[in-house]
Protein backbone atom coordinates (compact mmCIF):
# COMPACT_ATOMS: atom_id res chain seq x y z
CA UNK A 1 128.45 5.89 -2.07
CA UNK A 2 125.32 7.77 -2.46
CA UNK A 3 123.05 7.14 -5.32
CA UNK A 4 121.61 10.28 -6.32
CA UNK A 5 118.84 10.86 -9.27
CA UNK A 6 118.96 14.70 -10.59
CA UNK A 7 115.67 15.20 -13.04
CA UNK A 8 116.30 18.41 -14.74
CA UNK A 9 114.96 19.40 -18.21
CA UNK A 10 118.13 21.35 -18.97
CA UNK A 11 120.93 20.30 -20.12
CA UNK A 12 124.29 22.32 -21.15
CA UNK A 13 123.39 21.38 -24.98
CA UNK A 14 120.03 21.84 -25.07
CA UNK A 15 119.31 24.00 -27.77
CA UNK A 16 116.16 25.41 -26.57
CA UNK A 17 117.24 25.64 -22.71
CA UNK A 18 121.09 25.57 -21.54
CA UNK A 19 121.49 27.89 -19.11
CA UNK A 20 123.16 28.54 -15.98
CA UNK A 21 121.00 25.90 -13.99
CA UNK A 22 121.94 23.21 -16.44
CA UNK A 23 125.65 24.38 -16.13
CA UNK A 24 124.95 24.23 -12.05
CA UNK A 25 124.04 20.92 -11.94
CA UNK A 26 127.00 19.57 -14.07
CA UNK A 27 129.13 21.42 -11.98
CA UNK A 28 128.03 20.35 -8.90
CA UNK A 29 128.03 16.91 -10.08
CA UNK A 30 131.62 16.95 -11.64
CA UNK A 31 133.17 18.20 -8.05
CA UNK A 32 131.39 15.53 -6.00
CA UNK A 33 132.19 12.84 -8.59
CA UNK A 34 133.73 10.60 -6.02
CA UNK A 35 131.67 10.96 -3.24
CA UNK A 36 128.03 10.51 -5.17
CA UNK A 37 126.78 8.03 -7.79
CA UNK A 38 124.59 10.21 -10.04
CA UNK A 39 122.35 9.67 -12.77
CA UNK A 40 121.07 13.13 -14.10
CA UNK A 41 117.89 12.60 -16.35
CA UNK A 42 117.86 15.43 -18.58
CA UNK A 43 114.98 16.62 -21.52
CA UNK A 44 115.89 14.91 -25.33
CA UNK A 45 116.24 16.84 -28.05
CA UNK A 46 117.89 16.54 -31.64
CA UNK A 47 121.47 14.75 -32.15
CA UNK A 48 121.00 14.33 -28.25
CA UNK A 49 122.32 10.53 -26.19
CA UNK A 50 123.36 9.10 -22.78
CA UNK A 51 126.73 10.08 -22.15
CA UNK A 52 129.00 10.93 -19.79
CA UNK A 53 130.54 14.47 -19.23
CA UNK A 54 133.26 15.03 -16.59
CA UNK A 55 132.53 11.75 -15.03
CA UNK A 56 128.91 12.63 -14.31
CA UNK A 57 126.34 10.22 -15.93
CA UNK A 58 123.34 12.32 -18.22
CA UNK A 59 120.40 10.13 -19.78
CA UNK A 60 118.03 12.12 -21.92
CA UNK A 61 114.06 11.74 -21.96
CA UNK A 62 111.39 12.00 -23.93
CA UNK A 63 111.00 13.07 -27.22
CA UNK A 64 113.71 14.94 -28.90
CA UNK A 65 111.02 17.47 -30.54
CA UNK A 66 109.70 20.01 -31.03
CA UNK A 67 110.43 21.74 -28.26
CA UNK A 68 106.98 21.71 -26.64
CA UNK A 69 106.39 18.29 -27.61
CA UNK A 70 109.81 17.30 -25.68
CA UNK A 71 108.78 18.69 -22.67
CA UNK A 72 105.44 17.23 -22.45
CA UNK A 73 107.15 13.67 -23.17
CA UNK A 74 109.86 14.65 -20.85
CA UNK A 75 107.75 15.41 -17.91
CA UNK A 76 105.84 12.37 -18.19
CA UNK A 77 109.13 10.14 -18.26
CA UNK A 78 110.75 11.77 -15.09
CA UNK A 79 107.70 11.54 -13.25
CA UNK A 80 107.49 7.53 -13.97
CA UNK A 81 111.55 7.08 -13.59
CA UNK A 82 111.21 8.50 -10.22
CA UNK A 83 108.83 6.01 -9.00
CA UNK A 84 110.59 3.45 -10.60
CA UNK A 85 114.35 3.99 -10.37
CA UNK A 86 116.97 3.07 -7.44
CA UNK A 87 118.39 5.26 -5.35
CA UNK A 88 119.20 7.25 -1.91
CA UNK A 89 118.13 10.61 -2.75
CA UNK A 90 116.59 12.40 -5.82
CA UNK A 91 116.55 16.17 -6.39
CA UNK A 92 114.22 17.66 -8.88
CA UNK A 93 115.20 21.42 -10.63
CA UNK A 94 112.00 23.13 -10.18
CA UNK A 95 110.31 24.56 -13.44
CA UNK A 96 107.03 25.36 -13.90
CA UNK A 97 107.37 24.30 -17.48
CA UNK A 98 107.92 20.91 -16.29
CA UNK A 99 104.96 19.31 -13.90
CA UNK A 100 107.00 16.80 -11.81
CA UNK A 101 105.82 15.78 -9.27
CA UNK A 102 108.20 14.15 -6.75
CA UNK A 103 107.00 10.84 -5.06
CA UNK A 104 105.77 12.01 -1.18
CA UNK A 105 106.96 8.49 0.16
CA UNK A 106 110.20 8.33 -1.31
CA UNK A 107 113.46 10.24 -0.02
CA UNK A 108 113.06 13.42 -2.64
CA UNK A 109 114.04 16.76 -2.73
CA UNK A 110 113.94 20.74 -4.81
CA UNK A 111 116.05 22.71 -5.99
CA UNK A 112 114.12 26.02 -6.63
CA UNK A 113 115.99 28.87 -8.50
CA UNK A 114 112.55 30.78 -8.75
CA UNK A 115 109.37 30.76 -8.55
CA UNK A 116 106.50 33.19 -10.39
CA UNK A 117 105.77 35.10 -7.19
CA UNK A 118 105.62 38.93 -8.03
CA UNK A 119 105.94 38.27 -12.11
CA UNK A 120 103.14 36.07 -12.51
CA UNK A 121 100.59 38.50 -13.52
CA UNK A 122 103.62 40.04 -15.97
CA UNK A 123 104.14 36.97 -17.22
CA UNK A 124 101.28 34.88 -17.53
CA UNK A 125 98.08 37.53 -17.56
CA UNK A 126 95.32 37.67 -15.18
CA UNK A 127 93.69 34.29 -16.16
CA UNK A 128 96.56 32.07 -16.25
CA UNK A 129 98.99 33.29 -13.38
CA UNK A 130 96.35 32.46 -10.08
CA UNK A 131 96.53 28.23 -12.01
CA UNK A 132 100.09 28.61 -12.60
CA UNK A 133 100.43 29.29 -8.62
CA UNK A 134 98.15 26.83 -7.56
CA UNK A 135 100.63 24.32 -9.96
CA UNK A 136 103.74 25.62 -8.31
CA UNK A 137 102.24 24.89 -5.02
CA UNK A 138 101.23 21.65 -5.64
CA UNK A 139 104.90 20.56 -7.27
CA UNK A 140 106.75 22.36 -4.42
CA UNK A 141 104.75 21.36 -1.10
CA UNK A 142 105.40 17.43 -1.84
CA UNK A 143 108.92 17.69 -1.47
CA UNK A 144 110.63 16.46 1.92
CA UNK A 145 112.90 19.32 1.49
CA UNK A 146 113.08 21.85 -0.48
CA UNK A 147 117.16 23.85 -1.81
CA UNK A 148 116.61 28.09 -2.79
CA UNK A 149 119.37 29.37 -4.61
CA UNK A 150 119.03 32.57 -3.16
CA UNK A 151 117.94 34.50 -0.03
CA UNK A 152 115.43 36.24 -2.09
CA UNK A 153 113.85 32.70 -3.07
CA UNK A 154 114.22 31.31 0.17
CA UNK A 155 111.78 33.94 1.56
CA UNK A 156 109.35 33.33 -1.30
CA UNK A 157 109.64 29.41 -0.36
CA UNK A 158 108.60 29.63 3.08
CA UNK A 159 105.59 31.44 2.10
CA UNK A 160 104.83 29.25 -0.17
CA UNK A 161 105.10 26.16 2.03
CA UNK A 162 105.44 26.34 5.07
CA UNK A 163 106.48 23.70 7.46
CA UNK A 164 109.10 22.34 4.58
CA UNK A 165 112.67 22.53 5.54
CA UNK A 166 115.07 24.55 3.53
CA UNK A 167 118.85 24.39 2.97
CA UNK A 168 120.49 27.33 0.86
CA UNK A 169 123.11 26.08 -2.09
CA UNK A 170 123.91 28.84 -4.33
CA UNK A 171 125.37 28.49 -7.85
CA UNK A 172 128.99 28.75 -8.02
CA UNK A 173 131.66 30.17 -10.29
CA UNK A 174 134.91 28.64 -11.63
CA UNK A 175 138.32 29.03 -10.16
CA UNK A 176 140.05 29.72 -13.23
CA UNK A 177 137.67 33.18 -13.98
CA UNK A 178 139.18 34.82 -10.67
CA UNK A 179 142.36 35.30 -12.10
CA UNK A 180 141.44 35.90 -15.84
CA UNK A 181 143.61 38.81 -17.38
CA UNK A 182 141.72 41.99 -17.99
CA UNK A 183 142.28 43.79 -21.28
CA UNK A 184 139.28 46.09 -21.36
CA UNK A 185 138.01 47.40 -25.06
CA UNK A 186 134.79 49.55 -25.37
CA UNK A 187 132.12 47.08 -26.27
CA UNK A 188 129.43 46.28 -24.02
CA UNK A 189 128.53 42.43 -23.27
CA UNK A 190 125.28 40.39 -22.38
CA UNK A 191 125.80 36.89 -22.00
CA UNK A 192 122.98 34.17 -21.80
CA UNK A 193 119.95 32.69 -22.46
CA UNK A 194 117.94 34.38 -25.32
CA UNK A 195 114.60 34.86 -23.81
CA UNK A 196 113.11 38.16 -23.69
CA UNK A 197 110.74 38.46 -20.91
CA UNK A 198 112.74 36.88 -18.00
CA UNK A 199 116.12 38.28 -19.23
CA UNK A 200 114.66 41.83 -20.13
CA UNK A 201 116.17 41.80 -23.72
CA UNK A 202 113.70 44.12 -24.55
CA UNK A 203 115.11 46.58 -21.90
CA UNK A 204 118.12 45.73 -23.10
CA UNK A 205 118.31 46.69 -26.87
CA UNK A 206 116.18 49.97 -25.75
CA UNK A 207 119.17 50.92 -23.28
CA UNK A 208 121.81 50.49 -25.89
CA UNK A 209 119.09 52.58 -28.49
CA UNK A 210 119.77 55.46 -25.72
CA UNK A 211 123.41 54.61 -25.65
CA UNK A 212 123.96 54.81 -29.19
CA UNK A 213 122.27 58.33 -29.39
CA UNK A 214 125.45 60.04 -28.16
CA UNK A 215 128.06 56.78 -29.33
CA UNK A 216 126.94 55.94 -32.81
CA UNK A 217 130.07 53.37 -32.66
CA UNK A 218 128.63 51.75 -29.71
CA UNK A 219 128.71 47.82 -29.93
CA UNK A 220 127.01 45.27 -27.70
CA UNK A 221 127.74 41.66 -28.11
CA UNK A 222 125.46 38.79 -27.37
CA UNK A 223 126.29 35.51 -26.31
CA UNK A 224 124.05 32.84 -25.79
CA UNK A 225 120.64 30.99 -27.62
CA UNK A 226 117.76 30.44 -27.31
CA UNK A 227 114.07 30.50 -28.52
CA UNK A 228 113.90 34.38 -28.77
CA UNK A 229 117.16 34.92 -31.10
CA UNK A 230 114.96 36.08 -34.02
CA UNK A 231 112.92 38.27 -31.97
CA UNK A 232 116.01 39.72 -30.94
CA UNK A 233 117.26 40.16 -33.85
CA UNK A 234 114.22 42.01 -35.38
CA UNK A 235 113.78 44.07 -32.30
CA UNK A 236 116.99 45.20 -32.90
CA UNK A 237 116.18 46.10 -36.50
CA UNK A 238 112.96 48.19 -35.41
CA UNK A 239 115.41 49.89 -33.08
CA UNK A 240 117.69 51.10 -35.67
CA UNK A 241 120.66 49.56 -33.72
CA UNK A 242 121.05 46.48 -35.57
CA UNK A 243 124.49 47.71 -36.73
CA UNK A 244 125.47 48.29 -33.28
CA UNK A 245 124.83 44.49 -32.26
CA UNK A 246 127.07 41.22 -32.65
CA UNK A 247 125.33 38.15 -31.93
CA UNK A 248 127.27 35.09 -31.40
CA UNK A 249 125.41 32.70 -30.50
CA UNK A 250 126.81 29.57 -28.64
CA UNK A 251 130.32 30.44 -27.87
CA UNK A 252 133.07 27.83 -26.36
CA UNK A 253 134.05 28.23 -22.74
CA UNK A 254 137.63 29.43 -24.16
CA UNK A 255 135.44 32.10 -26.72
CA UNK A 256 133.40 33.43 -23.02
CA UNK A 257 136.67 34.07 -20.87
CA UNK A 258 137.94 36.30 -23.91
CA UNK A 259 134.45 38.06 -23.72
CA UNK A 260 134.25 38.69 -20.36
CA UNK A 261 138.28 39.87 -20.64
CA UNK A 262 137.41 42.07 -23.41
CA UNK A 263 134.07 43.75 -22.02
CA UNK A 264 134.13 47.21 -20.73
CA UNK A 265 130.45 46.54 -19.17
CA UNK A 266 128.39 43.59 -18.67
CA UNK A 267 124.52 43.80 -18.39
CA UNK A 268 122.03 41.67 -16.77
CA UNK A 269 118.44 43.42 -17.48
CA UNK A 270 116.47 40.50 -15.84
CA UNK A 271 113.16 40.50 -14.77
CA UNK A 272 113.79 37.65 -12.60
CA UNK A 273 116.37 35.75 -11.52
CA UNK A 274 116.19 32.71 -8.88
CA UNK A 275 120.40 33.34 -8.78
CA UNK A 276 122.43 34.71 -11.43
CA UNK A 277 125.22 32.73 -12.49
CA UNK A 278 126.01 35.19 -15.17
CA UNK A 279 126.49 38.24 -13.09
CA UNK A 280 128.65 36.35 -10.48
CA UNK A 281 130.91 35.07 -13.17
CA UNK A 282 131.14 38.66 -14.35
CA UNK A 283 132.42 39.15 -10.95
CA UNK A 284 134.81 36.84 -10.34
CA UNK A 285 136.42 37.51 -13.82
CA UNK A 286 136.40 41.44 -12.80
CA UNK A 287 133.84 42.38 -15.04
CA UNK A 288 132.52 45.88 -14.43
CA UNK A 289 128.60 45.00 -13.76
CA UNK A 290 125.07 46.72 -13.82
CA UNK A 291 122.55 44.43 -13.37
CA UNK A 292 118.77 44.61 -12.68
CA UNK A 293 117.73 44.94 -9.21
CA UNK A 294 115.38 41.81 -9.28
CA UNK A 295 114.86 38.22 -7.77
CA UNK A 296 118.11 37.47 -6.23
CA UNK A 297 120.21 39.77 -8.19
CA UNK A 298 120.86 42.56 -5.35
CA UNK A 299 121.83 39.76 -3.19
CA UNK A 300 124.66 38.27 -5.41
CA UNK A 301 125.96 41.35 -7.06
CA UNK A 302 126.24 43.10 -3.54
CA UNK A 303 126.28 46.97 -4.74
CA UNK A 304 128.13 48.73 -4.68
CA UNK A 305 131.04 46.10 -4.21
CA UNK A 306 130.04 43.87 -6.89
CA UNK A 307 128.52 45.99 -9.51
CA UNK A 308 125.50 48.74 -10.33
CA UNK A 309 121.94 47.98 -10.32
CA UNK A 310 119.02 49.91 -11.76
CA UNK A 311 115.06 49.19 -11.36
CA UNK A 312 114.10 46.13 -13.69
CA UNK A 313 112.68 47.38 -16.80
CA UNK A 314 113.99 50.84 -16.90
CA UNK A 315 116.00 51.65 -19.73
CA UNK A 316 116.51 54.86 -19.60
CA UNK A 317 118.48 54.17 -15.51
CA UNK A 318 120.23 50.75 -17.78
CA UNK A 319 121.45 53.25 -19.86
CA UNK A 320 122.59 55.84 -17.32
CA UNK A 321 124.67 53.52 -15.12
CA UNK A 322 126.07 52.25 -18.15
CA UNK A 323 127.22 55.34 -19.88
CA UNK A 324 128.68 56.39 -16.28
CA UNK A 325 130.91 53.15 -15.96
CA UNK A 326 131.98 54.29 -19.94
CA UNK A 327 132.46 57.40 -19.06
CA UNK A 328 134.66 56.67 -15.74
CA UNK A 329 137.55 54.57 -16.39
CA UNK A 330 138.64 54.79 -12.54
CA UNK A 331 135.51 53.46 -11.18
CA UNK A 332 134.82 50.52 -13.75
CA UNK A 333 138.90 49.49 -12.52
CA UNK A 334 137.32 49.99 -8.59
CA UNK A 335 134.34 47.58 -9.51
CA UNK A 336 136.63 45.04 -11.21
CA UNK A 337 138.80 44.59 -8.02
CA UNK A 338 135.76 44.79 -5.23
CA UNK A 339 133.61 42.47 -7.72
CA UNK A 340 136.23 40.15 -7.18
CA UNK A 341 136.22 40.02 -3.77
CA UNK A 342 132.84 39.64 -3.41
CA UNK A 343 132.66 37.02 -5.79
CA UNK A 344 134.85 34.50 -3.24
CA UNK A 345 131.50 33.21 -1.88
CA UNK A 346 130.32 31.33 -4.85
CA UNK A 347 133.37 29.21 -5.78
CA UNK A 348 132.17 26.00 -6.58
CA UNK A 349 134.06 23.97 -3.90
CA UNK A 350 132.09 25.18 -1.17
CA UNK A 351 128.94 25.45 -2.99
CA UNK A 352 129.50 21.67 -3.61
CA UNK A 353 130.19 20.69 -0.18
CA UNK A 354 126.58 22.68 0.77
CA UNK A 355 124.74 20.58 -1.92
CA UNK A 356 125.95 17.14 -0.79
CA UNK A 357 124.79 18.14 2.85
CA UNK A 358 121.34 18.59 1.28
CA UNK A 359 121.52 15.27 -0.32
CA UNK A 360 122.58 13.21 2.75
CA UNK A 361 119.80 15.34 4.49
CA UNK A 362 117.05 13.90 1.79
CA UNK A 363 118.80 10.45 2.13
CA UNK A 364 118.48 10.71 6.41
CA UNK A 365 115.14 12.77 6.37
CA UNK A 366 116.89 14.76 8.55
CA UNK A 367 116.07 18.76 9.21
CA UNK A 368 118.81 21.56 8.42
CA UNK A 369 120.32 23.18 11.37
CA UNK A 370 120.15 26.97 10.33
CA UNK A 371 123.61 28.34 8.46
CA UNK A 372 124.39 32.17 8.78
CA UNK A 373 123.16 32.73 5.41
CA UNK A 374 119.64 30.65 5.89
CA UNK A 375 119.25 33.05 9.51
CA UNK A 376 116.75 36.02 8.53
């Protein structure tokens, strides 16, 4: 059996980071459970220990906090555990927050979901974004092969270093959302991580301000945490809409299929995304969907089968799309069927059968033959 070392700072109850990537690799994990032995080395933080979920193995590292400080202390311990540790091939879950750097002379792989390519400057400023893509290009050129969950990554990859193979593993979706009931109300849902910048939660709350112009009894509900939840919260206070929002914070898996059942709309404002896991779930559970065309979102939402998407950062086209999808009761059931449809590609089955070929490619050192969706 292969022995397999996933270092990821994520981790599904992380409460500073425990988004879709962490869900991705615990997924991935739990459907190749008997054909992998895997040890995935996660970031500490409070009330946090080894366990095992679904029959996948998680240690934690590091410091449990503060959040910085477990990150720093994190980063440090997966670089040294993956010199030290046994095994046939170890993947790292690229993040700029976390400077691992993978061993050049051991059989180690990538996973990149993004990188900062065309947001840098957004996101960083002028003085810090040329250092944070001389770091990115340092962590990502020592791999022996690199994964892009998208096609949009993918392309930013082989810019970035050339000459290392790539394989393409997307994120999946579960089995059980494709056949979720709908019962449609009129609220509006966003579901994930609370960070403003990279999820456009600022675009966001200003959309629903426009909404809520001409539907005073408008309601958006939030799902998700993270390190921006007061921010949101007060943004949405300076908006004036704070009576128009509902955030609930971590909800249960059994608490998110009644969302996405219930929604009328769900909106992904991103800035950037290396895949989307939120927006295909929407999908596959018939969702009605505008989302941001950024990163790799165009690519997995597929309009106009999948959903709507708008420019990234323009409320005032959020808002538009959305109040047309309210407004059109016909077309939001045509979305929910065709979203569907298109949604077959990420089901986790054959997502995990592309992942273990990447790992027995690390393992082998061997190069990926081209797939139809890796062909430009």
């Amino acid at each position: 059996m292969l022995r397999v070392l996933h270092i990821i700072y994520d981790d599904p109850a992380n409460p500073w980071v425990a988004g879709g990537g962490a869900v991705r690799v615990l997924e991935l994990y739990r459907h190749l459970a008997d054909r992998v032995d895997v040890t995935v080395a996660t970031g500490n933080y409070p009330g946090a220990r080894d366990e095992t979920i679904g029959g996948v193995r998680y240690v934690r590292l590091g410091a449990p906090g503060p959040y910085a400080y477990s990150r720093l202390t994190y980063a440090r311990a997966a670089n040294a555990l993956l010199r030290s540790a046994a095994y046939d091939a170890a993947v790292f879950d690229f993040s700029t927050y976390t400077p691992v750097f993978v061993p050049t002379d051991r059989p180690a792989g990538i996973t990149v979901h993004h990188v900062s390519g065309p947001t840098a400057r957004a996101r960083w400023g002028p003085v810090l974004a040329p250092a944070i893509g001389r770091l990115e290009r340092m962590m990502i050129r020592r791999a022996a092969r690199l994964s892009a969950t998208s096609l949009a990554t993918r392309d930013l990859l082989r810019a970035l270093a050339p000459g290392v193979p790539i394989d393409m593993v997307y994120a999946g979706v579960p089995d059980e959302l494709f056949t979720l009931p709908r019962a449609p109300e009129e609220y509006l849902l966003y579901f994930g991580r609370l960070d403003v910048f990279q999820k456009g939660l600022d675009t966001l709350l200003e959309a629903v301000a426009l909404l809520a112009r001409e539907r005073p009894g408008l309601e958006l509900r939030i799902a998700g945490r993270g390190k921006d939840a007061e921010r949101v919260a007060a943004m949405s206070r300076a908006l004036g809409i704070d009576g128009n929002i509902r955030m609930l914070g971590a909800v249960s898996e059994q608490e998110r299929q009644a969302l996405f059942a219930g929604a009328a709309v769900q909106l992904m404002p991103s800035r950037f995304e290396g895949f989307g896991m939120v927006a295909a779930e929407a999908m596959a559970a018939g969702v009605p969907l505008v989302a941001a065309a950024a990163g790799s979102l165009p690519e997995v939402v597929d309009a106009p089968r999948g959903g709507l998407t708008v420019p990234a950062g323009d409320a005032a086209a959020l808002a538009e799309a959305t109040a047309r999808l309210l407004d059109d009761r016909a077309e939001r059931a045509r979305l929910s069927r065709s979203a569907r449809v298109s949604a077959e590609r990420f089901r986790w089955a054959a997502v995990a059968a592309d992942h273990l070929a990447f790992l027995h490619r690390i393992a082998e050192g061997r190069t990926a033959p081209p797939s139809p969706s890796a062909r430009p």
